[in-house]
N, C-alpha and C. Protein backbone atom coordinates (compact mmCIF):
# COMPACT_ATOMS: atom_id res chain seq x y z
N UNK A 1 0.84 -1.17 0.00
CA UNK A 1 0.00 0.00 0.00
C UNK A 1 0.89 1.25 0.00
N UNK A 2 0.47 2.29 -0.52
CA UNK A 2 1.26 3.40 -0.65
C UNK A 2 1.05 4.34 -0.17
N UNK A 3 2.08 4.99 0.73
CA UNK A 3 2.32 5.76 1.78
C UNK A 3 1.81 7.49 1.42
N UNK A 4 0.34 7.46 2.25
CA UNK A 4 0.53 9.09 1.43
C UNK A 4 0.65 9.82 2.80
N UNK A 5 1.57 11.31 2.59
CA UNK A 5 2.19 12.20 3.39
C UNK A 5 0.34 12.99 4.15
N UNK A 6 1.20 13.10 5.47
CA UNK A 6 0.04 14.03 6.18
C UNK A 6 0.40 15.76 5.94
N UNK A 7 1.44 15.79 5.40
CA UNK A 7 1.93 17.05 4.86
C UNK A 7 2.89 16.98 3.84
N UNK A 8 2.98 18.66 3.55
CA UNK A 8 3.65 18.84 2.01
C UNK A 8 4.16 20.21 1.89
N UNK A 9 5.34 20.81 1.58
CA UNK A 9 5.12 22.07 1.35
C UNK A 9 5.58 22.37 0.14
N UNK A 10 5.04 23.42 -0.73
CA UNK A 10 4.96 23.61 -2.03
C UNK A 10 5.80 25.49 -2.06
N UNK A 11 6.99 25.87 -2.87
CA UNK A 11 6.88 26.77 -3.37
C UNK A 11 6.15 27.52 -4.21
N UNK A 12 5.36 28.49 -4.11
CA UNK A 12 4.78 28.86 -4.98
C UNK A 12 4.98 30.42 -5.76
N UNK A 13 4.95 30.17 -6.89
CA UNK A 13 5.62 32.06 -7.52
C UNK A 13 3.97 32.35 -8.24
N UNK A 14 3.22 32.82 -7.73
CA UNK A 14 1.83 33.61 -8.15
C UNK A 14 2.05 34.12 -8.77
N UNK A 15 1.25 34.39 -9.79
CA UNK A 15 1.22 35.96 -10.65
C UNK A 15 0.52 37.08 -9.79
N UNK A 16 1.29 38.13 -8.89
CA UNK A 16 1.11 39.11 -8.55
C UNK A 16 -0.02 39.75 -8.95
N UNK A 17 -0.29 40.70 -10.34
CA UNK A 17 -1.02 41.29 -10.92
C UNK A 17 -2.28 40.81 -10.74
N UNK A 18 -2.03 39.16 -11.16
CA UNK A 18 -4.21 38.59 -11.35
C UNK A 18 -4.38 38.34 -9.45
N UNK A 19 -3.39 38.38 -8.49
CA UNK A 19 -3.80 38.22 -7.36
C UNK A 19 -4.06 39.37 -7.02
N UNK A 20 -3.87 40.55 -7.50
CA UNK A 20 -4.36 41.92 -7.00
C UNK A 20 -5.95 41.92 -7.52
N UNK A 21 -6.39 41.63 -8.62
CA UNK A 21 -7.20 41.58 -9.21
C UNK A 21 -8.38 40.58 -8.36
N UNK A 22 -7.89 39.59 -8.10
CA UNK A 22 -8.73 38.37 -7.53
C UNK A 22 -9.01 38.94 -6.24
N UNK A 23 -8.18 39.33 -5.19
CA UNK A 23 -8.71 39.74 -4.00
C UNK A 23 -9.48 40.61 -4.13
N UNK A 24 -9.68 41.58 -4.88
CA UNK A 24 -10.30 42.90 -4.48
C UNK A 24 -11.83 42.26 -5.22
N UNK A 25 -12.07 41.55 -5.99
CA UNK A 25 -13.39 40.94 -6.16
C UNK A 25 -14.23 40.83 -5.25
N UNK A 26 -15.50 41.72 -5.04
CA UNK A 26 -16.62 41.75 -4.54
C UNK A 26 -17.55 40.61 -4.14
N UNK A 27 -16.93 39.78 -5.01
CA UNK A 27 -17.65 38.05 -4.58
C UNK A 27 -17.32 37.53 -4.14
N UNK A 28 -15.67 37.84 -3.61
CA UNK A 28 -15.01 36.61 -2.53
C UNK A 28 -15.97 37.48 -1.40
N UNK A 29 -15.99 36.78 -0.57
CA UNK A 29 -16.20 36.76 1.12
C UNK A 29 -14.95 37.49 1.66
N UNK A 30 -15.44 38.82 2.67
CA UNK A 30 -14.12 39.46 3.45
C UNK A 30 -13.24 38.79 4.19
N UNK A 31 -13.33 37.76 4.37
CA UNK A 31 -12.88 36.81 5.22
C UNK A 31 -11.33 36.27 4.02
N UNK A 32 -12.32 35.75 3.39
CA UNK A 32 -10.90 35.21 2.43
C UNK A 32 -10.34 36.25 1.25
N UNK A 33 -10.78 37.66 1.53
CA UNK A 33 -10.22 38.87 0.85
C UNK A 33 -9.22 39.27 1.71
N UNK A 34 -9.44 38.64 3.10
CA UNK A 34 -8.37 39.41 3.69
C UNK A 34 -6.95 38.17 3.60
N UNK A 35 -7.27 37.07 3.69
CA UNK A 35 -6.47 35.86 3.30
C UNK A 35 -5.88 35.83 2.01
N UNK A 36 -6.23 36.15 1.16
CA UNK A 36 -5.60 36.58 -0.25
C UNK A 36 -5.16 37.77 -0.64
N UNK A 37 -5.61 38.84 0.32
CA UNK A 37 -4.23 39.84 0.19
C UNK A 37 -3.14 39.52 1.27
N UNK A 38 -3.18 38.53 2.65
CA UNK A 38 -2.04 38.45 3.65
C UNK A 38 -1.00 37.86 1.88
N UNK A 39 -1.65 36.60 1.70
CA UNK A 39 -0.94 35.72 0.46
C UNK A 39 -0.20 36.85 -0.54
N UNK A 40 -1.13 37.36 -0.98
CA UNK A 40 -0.29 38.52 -2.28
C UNK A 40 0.61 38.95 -1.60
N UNK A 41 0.88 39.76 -0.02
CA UNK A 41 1.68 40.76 0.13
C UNK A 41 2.69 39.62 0.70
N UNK A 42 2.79 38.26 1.21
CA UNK A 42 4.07 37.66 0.83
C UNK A 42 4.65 37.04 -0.24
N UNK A 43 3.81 37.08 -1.34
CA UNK A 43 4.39 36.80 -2.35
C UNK A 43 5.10 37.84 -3.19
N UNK A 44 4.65 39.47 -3.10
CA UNK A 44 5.40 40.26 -3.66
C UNK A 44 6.81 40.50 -3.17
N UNK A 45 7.56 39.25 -2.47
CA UNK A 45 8.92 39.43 -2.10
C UNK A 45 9.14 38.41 -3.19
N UNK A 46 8.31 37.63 -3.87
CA UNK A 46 9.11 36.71 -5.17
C UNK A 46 8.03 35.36 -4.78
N UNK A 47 8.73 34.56 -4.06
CA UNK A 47 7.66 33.05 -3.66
C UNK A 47 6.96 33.01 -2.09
N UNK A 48 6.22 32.37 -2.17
CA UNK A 48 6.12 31.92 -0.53
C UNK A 48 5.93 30.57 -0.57
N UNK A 49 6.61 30.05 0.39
CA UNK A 49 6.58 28.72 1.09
C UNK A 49 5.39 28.60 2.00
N UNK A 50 4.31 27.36 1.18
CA UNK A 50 3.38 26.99 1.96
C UNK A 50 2.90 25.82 2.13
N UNK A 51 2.91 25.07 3.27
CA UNK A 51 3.00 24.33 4.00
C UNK A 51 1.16 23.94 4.37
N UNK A 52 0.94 22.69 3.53
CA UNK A 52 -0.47 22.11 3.81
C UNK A 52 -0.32 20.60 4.26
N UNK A 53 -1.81 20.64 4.93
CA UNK A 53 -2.35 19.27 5.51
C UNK A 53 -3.14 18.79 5.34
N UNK A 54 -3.65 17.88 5.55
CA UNK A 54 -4.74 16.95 5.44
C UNK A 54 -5.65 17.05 6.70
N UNK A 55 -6.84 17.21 7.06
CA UNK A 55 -7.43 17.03 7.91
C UNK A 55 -7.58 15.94 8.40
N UNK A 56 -7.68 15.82 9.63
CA UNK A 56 -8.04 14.52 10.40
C UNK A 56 -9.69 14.80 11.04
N UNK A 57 -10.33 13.38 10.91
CA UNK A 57 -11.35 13.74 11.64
C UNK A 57 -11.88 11.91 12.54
N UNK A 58 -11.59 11.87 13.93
CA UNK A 58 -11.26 10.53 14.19
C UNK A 58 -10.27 10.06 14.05
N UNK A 59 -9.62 10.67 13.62
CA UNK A 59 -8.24 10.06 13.37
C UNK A 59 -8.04 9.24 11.97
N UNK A 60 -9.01 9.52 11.47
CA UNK A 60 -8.79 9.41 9.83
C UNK A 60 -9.10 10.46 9.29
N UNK A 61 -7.87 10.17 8.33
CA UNK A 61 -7.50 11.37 7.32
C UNK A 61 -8.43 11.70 6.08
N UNK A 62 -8.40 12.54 5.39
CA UNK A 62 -9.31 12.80 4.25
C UNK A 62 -8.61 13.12 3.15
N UNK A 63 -8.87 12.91 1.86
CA UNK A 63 -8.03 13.22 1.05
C UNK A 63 -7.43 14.94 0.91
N UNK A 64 -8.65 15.95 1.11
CA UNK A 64 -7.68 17.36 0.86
C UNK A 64 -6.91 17.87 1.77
N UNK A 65 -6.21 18.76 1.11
CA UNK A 65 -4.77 19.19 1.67
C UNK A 65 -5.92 21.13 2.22
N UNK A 66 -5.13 21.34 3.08
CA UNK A 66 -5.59 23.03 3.87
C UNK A 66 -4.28 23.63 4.37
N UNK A 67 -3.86 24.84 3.64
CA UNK A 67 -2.72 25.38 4.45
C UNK A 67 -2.72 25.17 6.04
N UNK A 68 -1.44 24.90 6.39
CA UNK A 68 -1.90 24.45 7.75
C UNK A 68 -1.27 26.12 8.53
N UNK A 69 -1.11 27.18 7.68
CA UNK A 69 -1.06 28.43 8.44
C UNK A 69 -2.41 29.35 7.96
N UNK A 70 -3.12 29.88 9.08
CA UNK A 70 -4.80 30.20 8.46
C UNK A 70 -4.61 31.55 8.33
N UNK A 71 -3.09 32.37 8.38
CA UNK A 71 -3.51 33.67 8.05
C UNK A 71 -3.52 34.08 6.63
N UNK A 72 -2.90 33.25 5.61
CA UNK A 72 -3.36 33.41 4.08
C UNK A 72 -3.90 31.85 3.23
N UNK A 73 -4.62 32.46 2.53
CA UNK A 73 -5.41 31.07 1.75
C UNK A 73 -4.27 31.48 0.56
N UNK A 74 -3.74 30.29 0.05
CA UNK A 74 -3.96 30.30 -1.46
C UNK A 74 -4.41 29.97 -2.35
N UNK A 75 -4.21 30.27 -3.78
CA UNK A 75 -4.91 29.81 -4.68
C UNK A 75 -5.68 28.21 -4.57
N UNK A 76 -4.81 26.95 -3.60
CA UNK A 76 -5.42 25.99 -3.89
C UNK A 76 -7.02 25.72 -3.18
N UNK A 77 -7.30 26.87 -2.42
CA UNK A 77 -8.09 26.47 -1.68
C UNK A 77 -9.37 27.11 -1.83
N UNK A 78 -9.22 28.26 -3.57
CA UNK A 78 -9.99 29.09 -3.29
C UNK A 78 -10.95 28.14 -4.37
N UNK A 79 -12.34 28.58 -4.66
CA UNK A 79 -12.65 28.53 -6.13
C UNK A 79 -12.28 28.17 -7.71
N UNK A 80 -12.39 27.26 -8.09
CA UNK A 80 -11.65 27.27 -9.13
C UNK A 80 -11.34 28.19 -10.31
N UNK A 81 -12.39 29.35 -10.94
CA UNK A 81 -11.55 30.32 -11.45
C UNK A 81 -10.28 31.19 -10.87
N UNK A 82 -10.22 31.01 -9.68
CA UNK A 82 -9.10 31.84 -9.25
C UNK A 82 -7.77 30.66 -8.96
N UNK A 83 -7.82 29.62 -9.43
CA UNK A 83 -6.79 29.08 -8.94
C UNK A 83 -5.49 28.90 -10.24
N UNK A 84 -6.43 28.62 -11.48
CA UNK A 84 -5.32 28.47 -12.39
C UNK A 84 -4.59 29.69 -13.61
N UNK A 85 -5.49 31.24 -12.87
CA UNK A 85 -4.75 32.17 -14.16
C UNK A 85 -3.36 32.86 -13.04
N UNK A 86 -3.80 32.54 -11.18
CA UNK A 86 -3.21 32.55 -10.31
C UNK A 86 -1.98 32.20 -10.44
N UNK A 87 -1.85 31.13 -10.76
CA UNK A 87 0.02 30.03 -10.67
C UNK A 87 0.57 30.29 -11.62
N UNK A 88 1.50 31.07 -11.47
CA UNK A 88 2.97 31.37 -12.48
C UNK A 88 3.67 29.69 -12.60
N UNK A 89 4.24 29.60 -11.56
CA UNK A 89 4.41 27.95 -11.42
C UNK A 89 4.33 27.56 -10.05
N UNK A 90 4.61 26.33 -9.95
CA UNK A 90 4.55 25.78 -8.25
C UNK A 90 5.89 24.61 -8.41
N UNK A 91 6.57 24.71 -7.07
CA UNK A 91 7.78 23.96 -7.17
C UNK A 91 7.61 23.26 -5.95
């Protein structure tokens, strides 16, 4: 059987510009407007390192991954139009 990780961390280089664009959208929820600008304003130093998990519930795991730091969401967690004009690349 094959071993899957309870964590992972992913470099990620956003495209800046469409994340300025995406947060300030009137249809996200303030909640995760404010989570996607914490995200933009560490990514305008170049990448951020982010570090996701898997939830447990019982002590079994579930397949999706959730940044396991809750002061910025990124792209993987939002909606799917905002996730793929978002990623410059991911390493």
């Amino acid at each position: 059987m094959r071993h899957i990780p309870n964590t992972f961390v992913l470099c990620e280089y956003p495209d800046v510009g469409t994340l300025e664009k995406i947060w300030r959208n009137e249809m996200i929820i303030p909640q995760d407007q404010i989570r996607l600008c914490n995200y933009r304003k560490e990514v305008c130093e170049g990448r951020v390192h982010v570090t996701y998990e898997r939830k447990a519930y019982n002590n079994n795991y579930y397949g999706r991954y959730f940044p396991r730091d809750g002061r910025y969401s990124g792209p993987f967690t939002s909606g799917a139009p905002s996730k793929l004009p978002c990623l410059g690349r991911v390493t």
